[in-house]
PDB file of N, CA and C in Angstrom:
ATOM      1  N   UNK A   1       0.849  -1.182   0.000  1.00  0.00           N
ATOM      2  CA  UNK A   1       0.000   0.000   0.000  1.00  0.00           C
ATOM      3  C   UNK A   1       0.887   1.235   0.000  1.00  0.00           C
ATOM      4  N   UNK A   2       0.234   2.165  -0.893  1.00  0.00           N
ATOM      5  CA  UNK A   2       1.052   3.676  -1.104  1.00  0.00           C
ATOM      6  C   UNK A   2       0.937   4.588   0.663  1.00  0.00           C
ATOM      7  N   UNK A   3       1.590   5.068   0.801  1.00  0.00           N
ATOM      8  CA  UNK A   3       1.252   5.967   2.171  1.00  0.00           C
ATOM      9  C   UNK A   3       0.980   7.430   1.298  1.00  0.00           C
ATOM     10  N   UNK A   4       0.480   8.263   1.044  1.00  0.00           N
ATOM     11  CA  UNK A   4       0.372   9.473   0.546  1.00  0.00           C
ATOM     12  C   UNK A   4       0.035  10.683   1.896  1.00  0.00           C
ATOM     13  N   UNK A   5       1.039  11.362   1.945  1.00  0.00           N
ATOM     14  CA  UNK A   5       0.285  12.680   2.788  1.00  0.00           C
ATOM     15  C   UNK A   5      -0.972  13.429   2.833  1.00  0.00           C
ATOM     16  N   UNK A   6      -1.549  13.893   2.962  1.00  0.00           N
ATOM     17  CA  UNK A   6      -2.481  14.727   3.352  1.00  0.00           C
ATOM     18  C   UNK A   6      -2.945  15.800   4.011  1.00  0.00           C
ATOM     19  N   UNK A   7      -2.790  17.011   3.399  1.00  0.00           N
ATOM     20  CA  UNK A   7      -2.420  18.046   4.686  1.00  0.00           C
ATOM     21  C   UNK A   7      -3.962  18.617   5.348  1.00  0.00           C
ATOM     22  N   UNK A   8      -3.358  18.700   6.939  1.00  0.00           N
ATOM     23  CA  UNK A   8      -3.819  18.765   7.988  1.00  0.00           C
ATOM     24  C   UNK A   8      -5.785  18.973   7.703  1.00  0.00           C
ATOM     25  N   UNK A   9      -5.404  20.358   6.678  1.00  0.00           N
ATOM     26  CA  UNK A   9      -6.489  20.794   6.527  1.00  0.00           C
ATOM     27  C   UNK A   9      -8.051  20.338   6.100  1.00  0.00           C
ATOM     28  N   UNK A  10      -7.671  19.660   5.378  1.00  0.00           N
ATOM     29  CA  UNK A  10      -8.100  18.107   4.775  1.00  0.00           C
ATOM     30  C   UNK A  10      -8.325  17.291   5.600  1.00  0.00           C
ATOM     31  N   UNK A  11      -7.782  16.658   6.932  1.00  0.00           N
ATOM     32  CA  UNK A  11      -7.766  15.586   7.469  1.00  0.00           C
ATOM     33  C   UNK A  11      -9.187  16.245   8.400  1.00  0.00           C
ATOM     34  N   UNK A  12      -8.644  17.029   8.932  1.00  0.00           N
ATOM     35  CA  UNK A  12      -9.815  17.801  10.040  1.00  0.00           C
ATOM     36  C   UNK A  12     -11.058  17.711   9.567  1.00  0.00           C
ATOM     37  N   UNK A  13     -11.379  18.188   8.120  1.00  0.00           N
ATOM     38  CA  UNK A  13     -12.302  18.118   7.569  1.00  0.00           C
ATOM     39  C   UNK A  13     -13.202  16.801   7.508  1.00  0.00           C
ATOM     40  N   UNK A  14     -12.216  15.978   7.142  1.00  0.00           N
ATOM     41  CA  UNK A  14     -12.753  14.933   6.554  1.00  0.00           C
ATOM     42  C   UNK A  14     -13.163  13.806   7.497  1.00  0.00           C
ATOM     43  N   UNK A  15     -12.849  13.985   8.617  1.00  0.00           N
ATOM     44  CA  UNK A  15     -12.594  13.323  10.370  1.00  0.00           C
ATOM     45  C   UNK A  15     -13.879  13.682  10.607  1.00  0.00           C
ATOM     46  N   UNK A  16     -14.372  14.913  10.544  1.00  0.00           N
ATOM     47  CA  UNK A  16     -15.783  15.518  11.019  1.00  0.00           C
ATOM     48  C   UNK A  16     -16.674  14.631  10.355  1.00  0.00           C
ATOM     49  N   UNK A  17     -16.563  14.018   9.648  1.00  0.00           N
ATOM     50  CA  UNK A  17     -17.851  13.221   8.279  1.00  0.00           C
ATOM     51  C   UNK A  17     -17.519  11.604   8.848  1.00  0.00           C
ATOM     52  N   UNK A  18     -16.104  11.269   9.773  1.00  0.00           N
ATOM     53  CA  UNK A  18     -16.455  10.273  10.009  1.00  0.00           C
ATOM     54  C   UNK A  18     -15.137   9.691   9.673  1.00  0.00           C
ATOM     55  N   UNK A  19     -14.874   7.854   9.370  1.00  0.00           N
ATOM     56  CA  UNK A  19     -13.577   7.444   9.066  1.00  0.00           C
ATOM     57  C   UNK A  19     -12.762   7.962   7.833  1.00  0.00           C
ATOM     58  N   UNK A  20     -11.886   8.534   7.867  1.00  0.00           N
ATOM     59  CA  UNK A  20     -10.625   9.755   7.056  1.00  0.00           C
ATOM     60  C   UNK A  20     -10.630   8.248   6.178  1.00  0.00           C
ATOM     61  N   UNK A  21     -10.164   7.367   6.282  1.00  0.00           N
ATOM     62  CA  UNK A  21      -9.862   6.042   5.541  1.00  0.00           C
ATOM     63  C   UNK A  21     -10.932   6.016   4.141  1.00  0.00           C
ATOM     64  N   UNK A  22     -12.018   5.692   5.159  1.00  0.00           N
ATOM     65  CA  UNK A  22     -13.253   5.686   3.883  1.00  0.00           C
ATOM     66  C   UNK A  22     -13.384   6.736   3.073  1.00  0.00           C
ATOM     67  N   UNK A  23     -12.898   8.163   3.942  1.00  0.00           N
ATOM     68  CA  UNK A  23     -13.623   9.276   2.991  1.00  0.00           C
ATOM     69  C   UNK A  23     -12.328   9.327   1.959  1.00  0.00           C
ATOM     70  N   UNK A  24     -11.088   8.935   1.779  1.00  0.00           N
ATOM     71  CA  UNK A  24     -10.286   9.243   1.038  1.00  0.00           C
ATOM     72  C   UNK A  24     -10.268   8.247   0.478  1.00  0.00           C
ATOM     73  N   UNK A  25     -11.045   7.080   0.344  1.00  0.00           N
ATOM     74  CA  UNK A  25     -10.754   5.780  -0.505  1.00  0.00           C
ATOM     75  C   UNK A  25     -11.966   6.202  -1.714  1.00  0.00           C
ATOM     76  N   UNK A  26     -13.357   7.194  -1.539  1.00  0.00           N
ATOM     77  CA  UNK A  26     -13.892   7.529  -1.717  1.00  0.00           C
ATOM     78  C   UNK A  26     -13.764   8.547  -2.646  1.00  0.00           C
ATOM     79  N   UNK A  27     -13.072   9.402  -2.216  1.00  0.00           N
ATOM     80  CA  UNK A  27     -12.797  10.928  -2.999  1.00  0.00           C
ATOM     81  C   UNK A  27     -11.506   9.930  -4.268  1.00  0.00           C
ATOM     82  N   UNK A  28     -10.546   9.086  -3.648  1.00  0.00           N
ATOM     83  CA  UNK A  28      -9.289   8.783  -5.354  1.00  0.00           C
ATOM     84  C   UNK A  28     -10.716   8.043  -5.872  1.00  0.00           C
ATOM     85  N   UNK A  29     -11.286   7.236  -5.565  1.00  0.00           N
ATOM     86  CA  UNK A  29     -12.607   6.713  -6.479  1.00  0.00           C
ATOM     87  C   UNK A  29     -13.169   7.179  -7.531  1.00  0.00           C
ATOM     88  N   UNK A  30     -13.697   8.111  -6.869  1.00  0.00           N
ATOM     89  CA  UNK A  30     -14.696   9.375  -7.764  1.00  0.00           C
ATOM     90  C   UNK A  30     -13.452  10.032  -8.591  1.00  0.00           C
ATOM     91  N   UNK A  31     -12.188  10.608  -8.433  1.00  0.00           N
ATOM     92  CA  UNK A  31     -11.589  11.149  -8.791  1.00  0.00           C
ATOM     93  C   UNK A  31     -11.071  10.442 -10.179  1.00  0.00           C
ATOM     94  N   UNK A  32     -10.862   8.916  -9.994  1.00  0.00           N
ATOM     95  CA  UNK A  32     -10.178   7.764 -11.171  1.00  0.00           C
ATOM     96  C   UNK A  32     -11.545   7.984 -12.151  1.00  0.00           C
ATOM     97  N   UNK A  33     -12.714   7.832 -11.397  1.00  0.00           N
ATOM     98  CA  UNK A  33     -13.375   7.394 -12.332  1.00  0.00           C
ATOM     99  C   UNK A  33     -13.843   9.095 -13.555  1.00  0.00           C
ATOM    100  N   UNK A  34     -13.482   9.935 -12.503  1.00  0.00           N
ATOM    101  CA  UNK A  34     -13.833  11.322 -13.413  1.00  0.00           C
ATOM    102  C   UNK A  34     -12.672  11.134 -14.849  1.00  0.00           C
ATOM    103  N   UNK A  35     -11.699  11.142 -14.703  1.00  0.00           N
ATOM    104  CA  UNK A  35     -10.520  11.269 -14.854  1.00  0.00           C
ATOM    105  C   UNK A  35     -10.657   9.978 -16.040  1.00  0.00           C
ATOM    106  N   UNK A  36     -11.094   8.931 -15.901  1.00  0.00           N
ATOM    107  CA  UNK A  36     -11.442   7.869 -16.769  1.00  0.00           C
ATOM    108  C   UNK A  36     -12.523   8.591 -18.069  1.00  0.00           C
ATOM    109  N   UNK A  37     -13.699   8.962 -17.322  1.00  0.00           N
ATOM    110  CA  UNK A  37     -15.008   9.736 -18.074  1.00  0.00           C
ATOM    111  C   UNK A  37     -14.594  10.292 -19.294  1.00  0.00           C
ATOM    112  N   UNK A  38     -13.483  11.174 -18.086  1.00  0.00           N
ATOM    113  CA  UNK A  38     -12.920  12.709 -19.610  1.00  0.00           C
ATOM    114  C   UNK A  38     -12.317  12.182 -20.340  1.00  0.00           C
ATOM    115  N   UNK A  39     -10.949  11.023 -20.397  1.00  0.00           N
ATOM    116  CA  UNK A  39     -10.626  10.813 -21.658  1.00  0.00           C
ATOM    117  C   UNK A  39     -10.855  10.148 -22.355  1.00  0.00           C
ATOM    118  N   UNK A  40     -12.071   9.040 -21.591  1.00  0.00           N
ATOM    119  CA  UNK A  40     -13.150   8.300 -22.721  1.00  0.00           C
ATOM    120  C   UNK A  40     -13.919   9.440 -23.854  1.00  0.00           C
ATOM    121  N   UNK A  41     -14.523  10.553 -23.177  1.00  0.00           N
ATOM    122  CA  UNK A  41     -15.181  11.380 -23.871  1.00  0.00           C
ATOM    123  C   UNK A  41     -14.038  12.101 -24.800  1.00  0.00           C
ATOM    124  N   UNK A  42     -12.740  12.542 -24.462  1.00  0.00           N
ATOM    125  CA  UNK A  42     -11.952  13.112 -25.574  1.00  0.00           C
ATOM    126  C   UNK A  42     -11.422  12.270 -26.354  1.00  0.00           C
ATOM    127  N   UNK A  43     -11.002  10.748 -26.288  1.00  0.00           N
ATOM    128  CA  UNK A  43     -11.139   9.629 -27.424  1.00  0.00           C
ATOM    129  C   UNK A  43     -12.154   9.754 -28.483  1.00  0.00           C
ATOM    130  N   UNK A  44     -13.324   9.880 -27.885  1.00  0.00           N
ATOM    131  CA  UNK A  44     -14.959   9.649 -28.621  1.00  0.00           C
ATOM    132  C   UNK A  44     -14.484  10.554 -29.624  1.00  0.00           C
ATOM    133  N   UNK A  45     -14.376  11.981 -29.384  1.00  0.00           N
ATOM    134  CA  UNK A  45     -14.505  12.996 -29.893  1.00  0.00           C
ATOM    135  C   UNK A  45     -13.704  13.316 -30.509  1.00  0.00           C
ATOM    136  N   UNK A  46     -11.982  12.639 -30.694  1.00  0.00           N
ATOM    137  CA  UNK A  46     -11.175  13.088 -31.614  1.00  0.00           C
ATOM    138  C   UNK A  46     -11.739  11.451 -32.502  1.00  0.00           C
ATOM    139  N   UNK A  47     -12.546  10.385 -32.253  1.00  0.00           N
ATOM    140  CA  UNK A  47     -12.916   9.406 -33.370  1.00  0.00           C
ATOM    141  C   UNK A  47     -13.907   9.676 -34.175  1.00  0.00           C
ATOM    142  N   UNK A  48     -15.031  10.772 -33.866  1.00  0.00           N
ATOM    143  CA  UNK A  48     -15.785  11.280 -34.568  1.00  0.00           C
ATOM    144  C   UNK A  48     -14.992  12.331 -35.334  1.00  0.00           C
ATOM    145  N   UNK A  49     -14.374  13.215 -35.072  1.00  0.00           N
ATOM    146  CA  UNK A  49     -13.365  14.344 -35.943  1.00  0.00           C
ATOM    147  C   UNK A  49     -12.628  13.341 -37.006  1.00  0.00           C
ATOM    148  N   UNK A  50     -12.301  12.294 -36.776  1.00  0.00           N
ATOM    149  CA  UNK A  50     -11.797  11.414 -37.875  1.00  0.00           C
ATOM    150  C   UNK A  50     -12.722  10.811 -39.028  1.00  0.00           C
ATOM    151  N   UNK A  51     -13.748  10.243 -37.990  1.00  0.00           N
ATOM    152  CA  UNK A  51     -14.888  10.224 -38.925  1.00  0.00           C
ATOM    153  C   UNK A  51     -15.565  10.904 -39.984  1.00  0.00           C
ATOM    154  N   UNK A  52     -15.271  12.504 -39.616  1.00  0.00           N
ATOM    155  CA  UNK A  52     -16.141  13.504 -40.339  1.00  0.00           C
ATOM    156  C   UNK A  52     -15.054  13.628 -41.342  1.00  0.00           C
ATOM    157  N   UNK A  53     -13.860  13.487 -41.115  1.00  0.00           N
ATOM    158  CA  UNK A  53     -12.699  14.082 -41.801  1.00  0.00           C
ATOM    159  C   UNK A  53     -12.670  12.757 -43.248  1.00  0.00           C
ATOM    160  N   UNK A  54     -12.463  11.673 -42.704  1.00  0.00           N
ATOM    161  CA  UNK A  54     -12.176  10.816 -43.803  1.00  0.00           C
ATOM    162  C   UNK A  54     -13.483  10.026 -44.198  1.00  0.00           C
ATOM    163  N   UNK A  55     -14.844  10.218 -43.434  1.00  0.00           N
ATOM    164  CA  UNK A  55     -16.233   9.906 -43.944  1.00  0.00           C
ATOM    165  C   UNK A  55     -16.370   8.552 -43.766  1.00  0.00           C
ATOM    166  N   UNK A  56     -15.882   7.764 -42.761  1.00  0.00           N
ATOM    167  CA  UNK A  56     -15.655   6.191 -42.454  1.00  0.00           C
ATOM    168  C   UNK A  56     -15.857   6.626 -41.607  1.00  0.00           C
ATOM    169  N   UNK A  57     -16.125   5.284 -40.614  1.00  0.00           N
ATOM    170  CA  UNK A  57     -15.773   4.670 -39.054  1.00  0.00           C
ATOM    171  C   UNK A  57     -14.672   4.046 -39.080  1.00  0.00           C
ATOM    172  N   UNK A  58     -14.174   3.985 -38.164  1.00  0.00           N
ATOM    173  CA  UNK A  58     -12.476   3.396 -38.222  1.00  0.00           C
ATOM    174  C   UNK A  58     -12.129   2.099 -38.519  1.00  0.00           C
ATOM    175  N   UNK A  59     -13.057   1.114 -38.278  1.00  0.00           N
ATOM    176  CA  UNK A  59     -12.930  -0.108 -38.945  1.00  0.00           C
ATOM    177  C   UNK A  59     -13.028  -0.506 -40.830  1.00  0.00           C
ATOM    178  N   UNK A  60     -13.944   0.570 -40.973  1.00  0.00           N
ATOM    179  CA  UNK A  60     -14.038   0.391 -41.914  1.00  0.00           C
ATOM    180  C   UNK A  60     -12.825   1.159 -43.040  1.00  0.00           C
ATOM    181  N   UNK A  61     -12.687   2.390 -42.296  1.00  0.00           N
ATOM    182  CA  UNK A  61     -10.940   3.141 -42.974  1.00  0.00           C
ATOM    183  C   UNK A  61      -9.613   2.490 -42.471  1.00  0.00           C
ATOM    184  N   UNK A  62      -9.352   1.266 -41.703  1.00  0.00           N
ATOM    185  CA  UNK A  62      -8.605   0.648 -41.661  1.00  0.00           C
ATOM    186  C   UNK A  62      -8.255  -0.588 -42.655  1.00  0.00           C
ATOM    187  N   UNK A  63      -9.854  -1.109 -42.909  1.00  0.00           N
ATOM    188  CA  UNK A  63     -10.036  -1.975 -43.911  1.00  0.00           C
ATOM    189  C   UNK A  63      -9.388  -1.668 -45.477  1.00  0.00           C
ATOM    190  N   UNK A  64     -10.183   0.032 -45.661  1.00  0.00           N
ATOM    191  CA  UNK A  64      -9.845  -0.087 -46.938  1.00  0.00           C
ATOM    192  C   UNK A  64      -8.301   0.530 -46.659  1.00  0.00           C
ATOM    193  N   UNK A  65      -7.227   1.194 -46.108  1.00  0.00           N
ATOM    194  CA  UNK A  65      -5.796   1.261 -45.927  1.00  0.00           C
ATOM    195  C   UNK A  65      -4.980   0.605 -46.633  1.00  0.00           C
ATOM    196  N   UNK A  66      -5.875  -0.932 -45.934  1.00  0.00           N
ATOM    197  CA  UNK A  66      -5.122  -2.136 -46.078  1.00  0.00           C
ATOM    198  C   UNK A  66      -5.052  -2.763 -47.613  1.00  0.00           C
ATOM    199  N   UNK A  67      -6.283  -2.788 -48.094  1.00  0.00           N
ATOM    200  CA  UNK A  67      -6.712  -2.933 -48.999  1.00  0.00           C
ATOM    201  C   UNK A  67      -7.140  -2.372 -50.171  1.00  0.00           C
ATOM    202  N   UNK A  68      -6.960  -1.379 -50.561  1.00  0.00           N
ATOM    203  CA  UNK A  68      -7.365  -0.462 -51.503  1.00  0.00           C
ATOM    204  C   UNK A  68      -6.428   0.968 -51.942  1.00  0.00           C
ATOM    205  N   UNK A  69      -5.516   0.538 -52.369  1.00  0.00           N
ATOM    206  CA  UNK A  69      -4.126   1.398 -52.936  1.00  0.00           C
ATOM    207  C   UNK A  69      -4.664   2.927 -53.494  1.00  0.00           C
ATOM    208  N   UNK A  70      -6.092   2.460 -54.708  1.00  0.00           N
ATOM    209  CA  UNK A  70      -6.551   3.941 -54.609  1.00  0.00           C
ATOM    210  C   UNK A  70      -7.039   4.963 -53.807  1.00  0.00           C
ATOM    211  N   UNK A  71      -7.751   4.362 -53.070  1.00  0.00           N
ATOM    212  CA  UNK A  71      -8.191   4.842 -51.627  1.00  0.00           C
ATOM    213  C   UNK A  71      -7.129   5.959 -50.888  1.00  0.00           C
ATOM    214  N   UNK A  72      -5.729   5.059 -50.700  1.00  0.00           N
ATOM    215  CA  UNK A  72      -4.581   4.782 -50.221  1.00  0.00           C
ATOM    216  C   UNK A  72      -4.046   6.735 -50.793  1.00  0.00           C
ATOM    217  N   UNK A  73      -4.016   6.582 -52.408  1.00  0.00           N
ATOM    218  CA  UNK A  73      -3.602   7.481 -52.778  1.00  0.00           C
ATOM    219  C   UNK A  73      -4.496   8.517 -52.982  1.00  0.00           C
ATOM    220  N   UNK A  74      -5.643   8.541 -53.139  1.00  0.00           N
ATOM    221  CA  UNK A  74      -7.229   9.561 -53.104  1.00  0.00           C
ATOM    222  C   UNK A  74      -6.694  10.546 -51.770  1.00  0.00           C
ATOM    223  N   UNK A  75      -6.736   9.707 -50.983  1.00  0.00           N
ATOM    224  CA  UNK A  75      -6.613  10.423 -49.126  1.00  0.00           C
ATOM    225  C   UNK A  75      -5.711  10.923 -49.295  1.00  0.00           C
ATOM    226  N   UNK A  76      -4.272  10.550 -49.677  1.00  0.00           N
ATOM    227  CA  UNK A  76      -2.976  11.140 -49.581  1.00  0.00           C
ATOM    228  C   UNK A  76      -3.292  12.749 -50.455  1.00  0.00           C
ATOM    229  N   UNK A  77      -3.632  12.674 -51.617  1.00  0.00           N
ATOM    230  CA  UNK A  77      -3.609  13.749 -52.439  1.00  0.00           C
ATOM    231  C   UNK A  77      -4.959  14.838 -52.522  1.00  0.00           C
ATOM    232  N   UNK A  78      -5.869  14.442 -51.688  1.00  0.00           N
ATOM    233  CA  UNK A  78      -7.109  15.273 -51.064  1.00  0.00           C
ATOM    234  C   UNK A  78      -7.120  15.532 -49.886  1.00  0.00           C
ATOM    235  N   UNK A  79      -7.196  14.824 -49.019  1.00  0.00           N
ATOM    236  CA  UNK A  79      -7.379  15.243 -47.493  1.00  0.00           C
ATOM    237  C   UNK A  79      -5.928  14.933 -46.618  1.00  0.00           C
ATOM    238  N   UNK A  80      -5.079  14.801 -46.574  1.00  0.00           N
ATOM    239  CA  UNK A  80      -4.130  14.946 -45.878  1.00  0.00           C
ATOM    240  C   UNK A  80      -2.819  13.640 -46.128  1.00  0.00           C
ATOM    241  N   UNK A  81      -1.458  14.342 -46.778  1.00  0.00           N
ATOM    242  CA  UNK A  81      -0.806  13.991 -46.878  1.00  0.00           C
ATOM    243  C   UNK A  81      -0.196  12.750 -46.096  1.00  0.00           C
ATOM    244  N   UNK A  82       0.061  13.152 -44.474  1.00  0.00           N
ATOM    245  CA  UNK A  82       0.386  12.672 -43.685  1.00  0.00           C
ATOM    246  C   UNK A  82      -0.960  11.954 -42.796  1.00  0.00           C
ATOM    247  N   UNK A  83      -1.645  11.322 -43.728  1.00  0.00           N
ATOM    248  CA  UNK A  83      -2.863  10.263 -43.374  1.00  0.00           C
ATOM    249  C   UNK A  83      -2.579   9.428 -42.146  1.00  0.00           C
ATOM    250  N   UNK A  84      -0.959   8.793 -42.359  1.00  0.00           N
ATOM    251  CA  UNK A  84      -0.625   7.895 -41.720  1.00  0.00           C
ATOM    252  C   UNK A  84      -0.425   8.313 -39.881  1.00  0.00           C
ATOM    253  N   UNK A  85      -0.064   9.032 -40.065  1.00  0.00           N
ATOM    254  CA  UNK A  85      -0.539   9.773 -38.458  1.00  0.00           C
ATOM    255  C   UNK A  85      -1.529   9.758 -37.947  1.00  0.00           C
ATOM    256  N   UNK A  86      -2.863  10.571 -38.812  1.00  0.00           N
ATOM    257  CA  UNK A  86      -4.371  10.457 -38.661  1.00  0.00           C
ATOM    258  C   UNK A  86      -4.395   8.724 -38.275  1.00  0.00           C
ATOM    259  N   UNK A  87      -4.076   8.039 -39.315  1.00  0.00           N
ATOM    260  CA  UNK A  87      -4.663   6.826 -39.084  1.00  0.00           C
ATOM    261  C   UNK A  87      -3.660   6.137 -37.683  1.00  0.00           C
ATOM    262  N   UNK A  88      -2.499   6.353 -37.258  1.00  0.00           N
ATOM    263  CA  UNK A  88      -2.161   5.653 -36.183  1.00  0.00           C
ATOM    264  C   UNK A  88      -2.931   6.477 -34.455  1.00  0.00           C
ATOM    265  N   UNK A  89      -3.113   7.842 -34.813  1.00  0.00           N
ATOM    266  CA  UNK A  89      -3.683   8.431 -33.412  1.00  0.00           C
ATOM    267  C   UNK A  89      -5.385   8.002 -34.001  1.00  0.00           C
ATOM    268  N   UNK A  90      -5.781   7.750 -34.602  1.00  0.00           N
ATOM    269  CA  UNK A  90      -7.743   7.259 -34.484  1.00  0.00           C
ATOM    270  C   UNK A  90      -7.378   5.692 -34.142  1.00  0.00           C
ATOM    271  N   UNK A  91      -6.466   4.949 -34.440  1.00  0.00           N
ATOM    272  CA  UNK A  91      -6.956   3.509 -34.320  1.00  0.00           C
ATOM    273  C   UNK A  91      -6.577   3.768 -32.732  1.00  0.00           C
ATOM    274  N   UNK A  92      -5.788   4.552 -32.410  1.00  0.00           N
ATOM    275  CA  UNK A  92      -5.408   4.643 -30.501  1.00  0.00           C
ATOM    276  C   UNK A  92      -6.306   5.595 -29.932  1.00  0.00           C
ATOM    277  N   UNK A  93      -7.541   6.225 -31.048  1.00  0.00           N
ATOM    278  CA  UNK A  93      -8.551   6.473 -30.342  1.00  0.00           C
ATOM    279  C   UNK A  93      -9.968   5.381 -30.055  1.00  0.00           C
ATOM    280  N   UNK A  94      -9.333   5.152 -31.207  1.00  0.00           N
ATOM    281  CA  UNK A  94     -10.805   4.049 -31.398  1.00  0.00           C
ATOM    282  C   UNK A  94     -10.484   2.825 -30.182  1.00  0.00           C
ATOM    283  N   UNK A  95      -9.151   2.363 -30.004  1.00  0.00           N
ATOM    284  CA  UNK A  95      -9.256   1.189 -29.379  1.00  0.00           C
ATOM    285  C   UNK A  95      -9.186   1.599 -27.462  1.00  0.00           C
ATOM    286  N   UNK A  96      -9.019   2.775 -27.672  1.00  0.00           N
ATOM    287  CA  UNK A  96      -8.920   3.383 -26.358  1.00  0.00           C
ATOM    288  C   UNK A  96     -10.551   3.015 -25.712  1.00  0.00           C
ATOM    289  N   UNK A  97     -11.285   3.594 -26.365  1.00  0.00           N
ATOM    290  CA  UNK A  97     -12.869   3.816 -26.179  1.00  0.00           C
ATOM    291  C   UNK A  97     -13.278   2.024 -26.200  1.00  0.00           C
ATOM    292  N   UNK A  98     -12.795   1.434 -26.879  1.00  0.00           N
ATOM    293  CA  UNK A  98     -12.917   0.364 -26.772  1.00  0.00           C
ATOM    294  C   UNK A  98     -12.727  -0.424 -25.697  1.00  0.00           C
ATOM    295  N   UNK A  99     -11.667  -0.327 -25.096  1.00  0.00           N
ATOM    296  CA  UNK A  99     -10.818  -0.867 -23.772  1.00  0.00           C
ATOM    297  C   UNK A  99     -11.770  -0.628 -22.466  1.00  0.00           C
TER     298      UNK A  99
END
């Protein structure tokens, strides 16, 4: 187990409501799970910006990547040169949201 400090001010507080143990096992709780929320929701939201951008869902613009050379070169010479970036930060958005 981690020992983490806690200053005073905090403890007093949190003593008044009852066991300091529970209330701080309570507050990193709520805190992981906020903290989880937001970058589920900023995953979502840079996989939809991908979406709008290359007009797929990510399974399906991974598919054709793989498979479809014109595709391959369409994207490169219309919507963004450096695709291959786009496509490595959406599949680590997409599988993020996934996880």
């Amino acid at each position: 187990m981690l020992t983490i400090p806690i200053q005073d001010k905090y403890v007093n507080v949190l003593a008044a409501f009852g066991d300091i143990q529970s209330a701080i096992d309570a507050a990193v709780r709520r805190y992981t799970l906020e903290r989880i929320t937001t970058k589920i929701t900023e995953l979502r939201q840079r996989d939809q910006a991908y979406q709008a951008k290359y007009g797929l869902e990510y399974p399906a613009f991974a598919e054709r990547i793989a498979a479809d050379e014109d595709f391959v070169t369409q994207i490169g010479a219309t919507i963004n040169k450096l695709w291959e970036n786009d496509a490595a930060d959406w599949e680590f958005c997409y599988k993020g949201v996934q996880d």
